[in-house]
Protein backbone atom coordinates (compact mmCIF):
# COMPACT_ATOMS: atom_id res chain seq x y z
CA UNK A 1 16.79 -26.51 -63.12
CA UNK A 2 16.71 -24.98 -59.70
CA UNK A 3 17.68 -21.02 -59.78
CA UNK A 4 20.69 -22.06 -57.47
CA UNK A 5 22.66 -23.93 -60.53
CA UNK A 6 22.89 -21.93 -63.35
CA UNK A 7 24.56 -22.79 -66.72
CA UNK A 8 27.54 -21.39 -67.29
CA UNK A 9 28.22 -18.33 -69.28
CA UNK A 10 25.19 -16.30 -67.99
CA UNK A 11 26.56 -14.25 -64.33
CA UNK A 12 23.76 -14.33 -61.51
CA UNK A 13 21.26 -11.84 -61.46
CA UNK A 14 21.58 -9.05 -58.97
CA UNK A 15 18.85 -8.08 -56.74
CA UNK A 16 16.88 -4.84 -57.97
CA UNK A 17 18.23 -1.46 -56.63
CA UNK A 18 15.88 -0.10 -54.41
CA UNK A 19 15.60 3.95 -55.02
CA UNK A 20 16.62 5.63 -52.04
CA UNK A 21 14.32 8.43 -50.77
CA UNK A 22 14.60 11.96 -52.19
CA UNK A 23 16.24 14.21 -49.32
CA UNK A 24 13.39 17.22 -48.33
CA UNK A 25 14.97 20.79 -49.49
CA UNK A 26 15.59 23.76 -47.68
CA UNK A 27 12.32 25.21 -49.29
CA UNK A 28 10.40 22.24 -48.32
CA UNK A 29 11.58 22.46 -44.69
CA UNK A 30 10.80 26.60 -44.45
CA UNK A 31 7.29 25.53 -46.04
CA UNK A 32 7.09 22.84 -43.36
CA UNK A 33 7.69 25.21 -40.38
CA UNK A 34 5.38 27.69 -41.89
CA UNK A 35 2.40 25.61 -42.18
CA UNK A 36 3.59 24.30 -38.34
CA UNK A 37 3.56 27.16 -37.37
CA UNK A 38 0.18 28.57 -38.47
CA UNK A 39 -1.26 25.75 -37.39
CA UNK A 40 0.03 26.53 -33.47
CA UNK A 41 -1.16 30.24 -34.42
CA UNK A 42 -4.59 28.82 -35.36
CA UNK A 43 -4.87 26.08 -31.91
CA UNK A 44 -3.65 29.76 -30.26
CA UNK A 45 -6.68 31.86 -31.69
CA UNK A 46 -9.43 28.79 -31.68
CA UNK A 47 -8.40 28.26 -27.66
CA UNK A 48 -8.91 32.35 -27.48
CA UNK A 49 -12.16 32.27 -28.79
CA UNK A 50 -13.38 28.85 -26.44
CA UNK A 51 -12.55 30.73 -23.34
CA UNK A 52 -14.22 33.91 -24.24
CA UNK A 53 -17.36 32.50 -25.82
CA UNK A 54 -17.38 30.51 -22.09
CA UNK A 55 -16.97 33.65 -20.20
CA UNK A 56 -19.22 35.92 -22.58
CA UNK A 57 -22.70 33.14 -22.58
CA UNK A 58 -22.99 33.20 -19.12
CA UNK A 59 -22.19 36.50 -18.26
CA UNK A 60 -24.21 38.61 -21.60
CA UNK A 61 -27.00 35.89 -20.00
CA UNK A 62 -27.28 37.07 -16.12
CA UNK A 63 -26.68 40.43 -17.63
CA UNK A 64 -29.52 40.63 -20.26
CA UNK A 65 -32.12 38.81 -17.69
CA UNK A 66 -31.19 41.37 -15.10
CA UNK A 67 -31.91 44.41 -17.15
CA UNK A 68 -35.42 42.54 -18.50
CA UNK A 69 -36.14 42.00 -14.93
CA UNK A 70 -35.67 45.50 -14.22
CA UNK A 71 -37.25 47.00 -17.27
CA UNK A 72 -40.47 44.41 -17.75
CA UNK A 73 -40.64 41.64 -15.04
CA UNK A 74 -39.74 38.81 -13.88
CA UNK A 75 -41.66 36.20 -16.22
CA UNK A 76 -39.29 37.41 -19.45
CA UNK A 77 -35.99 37.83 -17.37
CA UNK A 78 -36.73 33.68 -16.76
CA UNK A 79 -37.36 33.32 -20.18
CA UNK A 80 -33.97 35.09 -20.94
CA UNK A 81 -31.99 32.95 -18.42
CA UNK A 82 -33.30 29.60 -20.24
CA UNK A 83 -32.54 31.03 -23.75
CA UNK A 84 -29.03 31.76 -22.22
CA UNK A 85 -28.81 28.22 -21.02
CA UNK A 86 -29.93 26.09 -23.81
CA UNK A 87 -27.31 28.63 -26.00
CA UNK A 88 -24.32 27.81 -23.75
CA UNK A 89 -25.56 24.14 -23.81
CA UNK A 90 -25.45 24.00 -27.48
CA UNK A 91 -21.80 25.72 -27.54
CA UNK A 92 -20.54 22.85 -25.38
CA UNK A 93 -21.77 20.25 -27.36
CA UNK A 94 -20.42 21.64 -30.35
CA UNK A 95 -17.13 22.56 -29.37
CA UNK A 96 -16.97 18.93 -27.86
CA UNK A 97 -18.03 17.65 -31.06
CA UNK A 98 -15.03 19.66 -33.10
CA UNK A 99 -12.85 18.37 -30.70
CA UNK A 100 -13.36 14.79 -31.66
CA UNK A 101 -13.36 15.11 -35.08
CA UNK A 102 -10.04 16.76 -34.55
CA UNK A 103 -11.48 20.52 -36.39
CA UNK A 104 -10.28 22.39 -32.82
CA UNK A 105 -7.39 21.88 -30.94
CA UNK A 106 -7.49 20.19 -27.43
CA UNK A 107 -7.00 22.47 -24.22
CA UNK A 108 -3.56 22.59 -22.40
CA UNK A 109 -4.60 20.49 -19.96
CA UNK A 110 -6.12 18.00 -21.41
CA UNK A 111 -3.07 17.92 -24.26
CA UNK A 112 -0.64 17.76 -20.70
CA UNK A 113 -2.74 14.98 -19.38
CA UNK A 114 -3.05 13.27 -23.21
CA UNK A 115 1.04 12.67 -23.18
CA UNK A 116 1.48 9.86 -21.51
CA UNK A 117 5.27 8.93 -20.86
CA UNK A 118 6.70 5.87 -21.56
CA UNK A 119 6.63 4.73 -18.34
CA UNK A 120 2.90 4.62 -18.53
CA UNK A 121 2.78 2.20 -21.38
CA UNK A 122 5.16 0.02 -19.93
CA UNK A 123 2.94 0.01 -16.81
CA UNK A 124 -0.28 -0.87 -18.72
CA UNK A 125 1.59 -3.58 -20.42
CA UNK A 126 3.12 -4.99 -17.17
CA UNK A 127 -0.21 -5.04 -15.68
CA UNK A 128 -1.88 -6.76 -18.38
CA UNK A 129 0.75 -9.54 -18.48
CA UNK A 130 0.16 -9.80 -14.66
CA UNK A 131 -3.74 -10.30 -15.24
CA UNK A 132 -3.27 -12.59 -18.27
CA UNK A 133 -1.26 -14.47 -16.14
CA UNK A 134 -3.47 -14.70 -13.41
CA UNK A 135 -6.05 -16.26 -15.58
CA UNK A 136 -3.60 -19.06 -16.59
CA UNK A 137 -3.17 -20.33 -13.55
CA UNK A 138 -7.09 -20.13 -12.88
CA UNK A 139 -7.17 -22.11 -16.14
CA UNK A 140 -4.81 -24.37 -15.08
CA UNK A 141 -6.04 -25.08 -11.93
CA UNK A 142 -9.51 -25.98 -13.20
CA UNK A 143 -7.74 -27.94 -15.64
CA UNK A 144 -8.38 -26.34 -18.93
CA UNK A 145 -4.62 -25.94 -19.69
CA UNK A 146 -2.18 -29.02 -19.37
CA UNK A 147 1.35 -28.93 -17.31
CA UNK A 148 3.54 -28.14 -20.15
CA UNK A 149 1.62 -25.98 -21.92
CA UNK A 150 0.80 -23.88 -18.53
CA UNK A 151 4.95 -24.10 -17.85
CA UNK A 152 5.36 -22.86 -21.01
CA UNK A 153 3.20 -20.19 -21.18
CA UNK A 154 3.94 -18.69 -17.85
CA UNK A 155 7.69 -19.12 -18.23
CA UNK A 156 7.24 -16.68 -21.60
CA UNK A 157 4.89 -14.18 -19.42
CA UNK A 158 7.17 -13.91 -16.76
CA UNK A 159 10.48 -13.34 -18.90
CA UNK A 160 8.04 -10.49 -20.68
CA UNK A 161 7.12 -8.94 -17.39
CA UNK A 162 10.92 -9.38 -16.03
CA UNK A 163 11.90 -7.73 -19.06
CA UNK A 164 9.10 -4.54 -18.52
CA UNK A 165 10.41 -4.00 -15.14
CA UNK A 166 14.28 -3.84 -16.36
CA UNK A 167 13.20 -1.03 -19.51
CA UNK A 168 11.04 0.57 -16.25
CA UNK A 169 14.30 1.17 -14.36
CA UNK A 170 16.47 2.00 -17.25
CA UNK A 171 14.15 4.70 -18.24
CA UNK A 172 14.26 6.45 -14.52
CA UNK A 173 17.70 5.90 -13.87
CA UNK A 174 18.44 9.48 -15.54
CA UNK A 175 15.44 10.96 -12.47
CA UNK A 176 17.27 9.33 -9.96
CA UNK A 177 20.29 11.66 -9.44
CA UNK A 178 17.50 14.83 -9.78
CA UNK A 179 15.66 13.29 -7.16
CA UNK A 180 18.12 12.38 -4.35
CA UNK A 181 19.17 16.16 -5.41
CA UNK A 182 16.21 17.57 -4.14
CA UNK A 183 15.69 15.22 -1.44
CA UNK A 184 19.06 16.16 -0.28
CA UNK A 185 17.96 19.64 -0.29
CA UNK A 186 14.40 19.85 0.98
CA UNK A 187 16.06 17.82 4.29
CA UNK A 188 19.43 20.53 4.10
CA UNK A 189 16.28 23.15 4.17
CA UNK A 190 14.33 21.65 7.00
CA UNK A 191 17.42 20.97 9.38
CA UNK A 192 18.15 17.18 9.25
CA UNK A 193 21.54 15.98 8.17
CA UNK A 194 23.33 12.71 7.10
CA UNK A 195 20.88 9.91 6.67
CA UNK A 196 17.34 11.95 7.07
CA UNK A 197 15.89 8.57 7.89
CA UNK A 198 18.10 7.96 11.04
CA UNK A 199 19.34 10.47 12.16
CA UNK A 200 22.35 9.94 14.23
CA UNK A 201 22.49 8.54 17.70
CA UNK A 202 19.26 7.27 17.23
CA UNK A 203 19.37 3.42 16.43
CA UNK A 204 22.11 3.59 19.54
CA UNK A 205 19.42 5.25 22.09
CA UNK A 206 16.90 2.61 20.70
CA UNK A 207 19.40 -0.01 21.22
CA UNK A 208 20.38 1.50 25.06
CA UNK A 209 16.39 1.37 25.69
CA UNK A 210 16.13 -1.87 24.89
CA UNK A 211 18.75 -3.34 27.06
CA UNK A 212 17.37 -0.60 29.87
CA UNK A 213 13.85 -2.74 29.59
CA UNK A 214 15.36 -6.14 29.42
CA UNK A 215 17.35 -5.37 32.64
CA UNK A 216 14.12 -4.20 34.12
CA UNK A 217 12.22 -6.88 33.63
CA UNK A 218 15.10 -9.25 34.34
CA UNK A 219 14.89 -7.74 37.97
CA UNK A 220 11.17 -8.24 38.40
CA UNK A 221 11.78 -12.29 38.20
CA UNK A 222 12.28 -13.63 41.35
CA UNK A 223 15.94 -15.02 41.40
CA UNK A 224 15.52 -19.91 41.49
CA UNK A 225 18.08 -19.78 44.37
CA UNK A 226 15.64 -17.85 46.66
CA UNK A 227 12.47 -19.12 45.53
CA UNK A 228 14.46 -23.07 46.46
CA UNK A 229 15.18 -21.96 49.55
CA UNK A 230 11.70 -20.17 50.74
CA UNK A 231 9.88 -23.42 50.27
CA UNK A 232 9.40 -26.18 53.32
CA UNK A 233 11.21 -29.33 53.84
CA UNK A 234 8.77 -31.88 55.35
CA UNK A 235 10.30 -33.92 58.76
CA UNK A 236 9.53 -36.99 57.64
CA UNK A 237 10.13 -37.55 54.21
CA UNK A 238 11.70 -34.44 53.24
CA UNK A 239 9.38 -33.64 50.87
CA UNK A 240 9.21 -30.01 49.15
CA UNK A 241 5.81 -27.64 50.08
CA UNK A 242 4.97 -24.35 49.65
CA UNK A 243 5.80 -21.68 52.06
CA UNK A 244 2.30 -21.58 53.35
CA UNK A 245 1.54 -25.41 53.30
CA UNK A 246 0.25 -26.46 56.76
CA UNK A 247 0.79 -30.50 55.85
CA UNK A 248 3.21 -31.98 53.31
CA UNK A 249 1.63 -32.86 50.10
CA UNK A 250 3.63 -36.26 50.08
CA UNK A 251 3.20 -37.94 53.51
CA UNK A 252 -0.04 -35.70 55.01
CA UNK A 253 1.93 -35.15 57.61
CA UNK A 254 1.76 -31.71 59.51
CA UNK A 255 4.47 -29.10 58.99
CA UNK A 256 3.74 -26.52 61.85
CA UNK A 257 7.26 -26.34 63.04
CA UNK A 258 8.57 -25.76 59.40
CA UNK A 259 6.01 -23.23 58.56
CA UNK A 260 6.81 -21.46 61.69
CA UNK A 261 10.54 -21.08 61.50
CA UNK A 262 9.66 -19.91 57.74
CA UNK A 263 6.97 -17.73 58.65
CA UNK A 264 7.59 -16.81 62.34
CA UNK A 265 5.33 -18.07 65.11
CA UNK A 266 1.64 -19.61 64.15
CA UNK A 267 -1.22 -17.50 64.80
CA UNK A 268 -3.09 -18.35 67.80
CA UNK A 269 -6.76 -19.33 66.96
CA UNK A 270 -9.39 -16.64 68.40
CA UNK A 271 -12.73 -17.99 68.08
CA UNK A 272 -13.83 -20.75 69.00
CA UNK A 273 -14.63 -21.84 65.01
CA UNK A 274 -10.88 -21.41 64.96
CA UNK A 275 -9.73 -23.44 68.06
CA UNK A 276 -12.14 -26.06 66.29
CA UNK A 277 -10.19 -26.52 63.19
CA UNK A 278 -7.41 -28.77 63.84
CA UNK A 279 -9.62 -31.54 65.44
CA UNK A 280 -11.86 -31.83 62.23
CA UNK A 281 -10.64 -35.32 61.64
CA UNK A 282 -12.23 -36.59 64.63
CA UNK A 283 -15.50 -34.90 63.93
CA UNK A 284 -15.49 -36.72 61.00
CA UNK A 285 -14.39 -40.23 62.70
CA UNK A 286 -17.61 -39.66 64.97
CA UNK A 287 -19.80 -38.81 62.29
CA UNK A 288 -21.00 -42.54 61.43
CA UNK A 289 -22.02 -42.89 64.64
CA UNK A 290 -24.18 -39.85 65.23
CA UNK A 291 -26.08 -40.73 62.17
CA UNK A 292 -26.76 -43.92 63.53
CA UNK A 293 -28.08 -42.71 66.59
CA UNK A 294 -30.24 -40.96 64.68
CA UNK A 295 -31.58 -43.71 62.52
């Protein structure tokens, strides 16, 4: 007989009540803030005492060795000086050590720097979800993890990591109205106004500069139509050469009279080397014989 089916007559047993927790009394709460508040009173005193004893050591220290310098020599004012040391050595341990086994209170700014926000664990947890999943695809790509498992495991990292970021920018949304505040106001204070990254009239003179250079360097290429009409037409087969071609590239033949009406009137040769130049052909007709001759 299963506890679900019952016999009849006998009602079903109710779950135990559980005791709810005895509210604290007003006495209870006044003892509370007493003992808080000696406690605060005590961390106030013991952080008293740290900073005197670590102004006192050093200073009842140079003070002592100077007056046994004075008074006997310099021998016992060094002894002094290392007595002084090892003494404010040993206070630093031992203050250290109460410290960690939570006898004194921690400084202010070490209690300051000890409260981390929120935002700090979700940062460390975010960045360990990054690393861990880093190594999965390592593992995966050296085959130590299968597809599915790797698609699985990644897919639940990354919804983890998604859902880090989204708590991250819930819990700053209530900074970001301070913030543009005092943005708005440090750039009231310095002088800029409407957007402080652009301010105005700028993106249009960047704009106006830009066009300015393109027409500049628009002008600085020569224009087709001229640069068609500057080069020579060969005679013969009408061929297209350069302005300072002296014989078309297509037949060989020459183009004085085209170069000329382009260029104005030829040069006339000087020197003899230059008078020379046009009959190099037949130099080179009569060379064959020469050498023969000379054989």
């Amino acid at each position: 007989m299963t506890p679900e089916h019952e016999p009849d007559g006998e009602s079903p047993r109710s779950p135990p009540k559980r005791k709810k927790a005895p509210r604290p009394s007003k006495e209870h709460l006044a003892q509370a803030a007493v003992e808080e508040e000696a406690a605060a009173r005590a961390a106030l005193e013991e952080r008293k005492l740290a900073f005197g004893a670590a102004l006192a050591i050093p200073l009842t220290t140079v003070f002592a060795a100077s007056v046994v310098g004075v008074a006997l020599s310099m021998g016992p004012a060094i002894l002094v000086l290392a007595a002084g040391t090892l003494l404010g050595t040993i206070a630093l341990f031992w203050g250290s050590l109460r410290t960690l086994t939570g006898d004194a209170p921690l400084s202010e700014e070490l209690e300051h720097a000890s409260m981390a926000s929120p935002i700090d664990a979700l940062a460390d947890r975010k960045r360990m979800l990054l690393r861990a999943l880093k190594d999965l695809e390592s593992e995966h790509a050296i085959g130590k993890i299968d597809a599915r498992d790797y698609a699985a495991l990644a897919a639940t990292f990354r919804e983890e990591i998604k859902g880090l970021m989204r708590e991250m920018d819930d819990s700053l949304e209530p900074h970001l109205a301070v913030a543009e505040r005092l943005v708005a106001k440090h750039f009231a204070k310095i002088g800029l106004t409407g957007d402080p990254f652009r301010a105005p009239g700028r993106v249009d003179q960047a704009k106006d500069d830009a066009l300015a250079k393109d027409e500049a360097m628009t002008k600085d290429v020569e224009d087709p139509a001229s640069i068609t009409r500057s080069r020579v037409t060969c005679p013969a087969c009408e061929g297209s050469n350069e302005p300072d071609a002296r014989f078309c590239k297509a037949c060989g033949g020459p183009l004085a009279g085209a170069a000329a009406a382009v260029e104005g009137p030829v040069a006339q040769p000087d020197s003899p080397v230059d008078a020379a130049a046009p009959v190099a052909p037949e130099r080179a007709a009569d060379a064959p014989e020469e050498g023969g001759k000379d054989v």
